[in-house]
Protein backbone atom coordinates (compact mmCIF):
# COMPACT_ATOMS: atom_id res chain seq x y z
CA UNK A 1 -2.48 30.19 4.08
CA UNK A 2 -2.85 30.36 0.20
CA UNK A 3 -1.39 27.66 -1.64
CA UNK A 4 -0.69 28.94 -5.75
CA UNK A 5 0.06 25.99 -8.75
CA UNK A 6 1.90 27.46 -11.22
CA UNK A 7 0.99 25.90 -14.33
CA UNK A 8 3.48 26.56 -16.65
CA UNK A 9 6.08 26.94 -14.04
CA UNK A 10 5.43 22.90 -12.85
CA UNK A 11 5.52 24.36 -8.86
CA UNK A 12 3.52 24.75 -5.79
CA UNK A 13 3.68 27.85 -3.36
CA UNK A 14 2.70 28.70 -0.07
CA UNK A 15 1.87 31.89 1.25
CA UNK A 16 1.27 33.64 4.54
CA UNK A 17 -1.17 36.18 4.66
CA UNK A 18 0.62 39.52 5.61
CA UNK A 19 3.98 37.89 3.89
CA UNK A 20 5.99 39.71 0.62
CA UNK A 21 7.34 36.11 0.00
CA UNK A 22 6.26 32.55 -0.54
CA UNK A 23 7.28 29.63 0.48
CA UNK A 24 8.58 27.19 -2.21
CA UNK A 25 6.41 23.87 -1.38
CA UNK A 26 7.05 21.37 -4.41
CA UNK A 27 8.23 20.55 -8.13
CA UNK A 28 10.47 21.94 -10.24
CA UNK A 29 11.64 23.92 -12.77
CA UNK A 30 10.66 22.15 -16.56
CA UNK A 31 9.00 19.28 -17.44
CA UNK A 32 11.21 15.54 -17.22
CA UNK A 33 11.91 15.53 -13.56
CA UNK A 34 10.07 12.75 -11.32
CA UNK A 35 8.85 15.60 -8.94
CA UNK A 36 7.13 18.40 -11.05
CA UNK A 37 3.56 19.39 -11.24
CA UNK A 38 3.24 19.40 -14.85
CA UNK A 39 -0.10 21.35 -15.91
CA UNK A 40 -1.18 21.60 -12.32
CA UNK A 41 -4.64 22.75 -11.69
CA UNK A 42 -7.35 22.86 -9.21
């Protein structure tokens, strides 16, 4: 599995090798909610 941060997009994916779609793991959309991943890196 590959797990992506998307930095400006406050979010964490997961993806299956082979797969065409990931898997929505945490945060959120913007910046004021109490579960985002604001500037996320690793």
């Amino acid at each position: 599995d590959l797990y992506i941060s998307n930095y400006d997009g406050h979010s964490i994916t997961k993806w299956k090798i082979g797969e065409t779609q990931g898997a929505f793991i945490a945060g959120t959309v913007g910046q004021n909610a109490i579960n985002k991943f604001w500037f996320s890196s690793t």
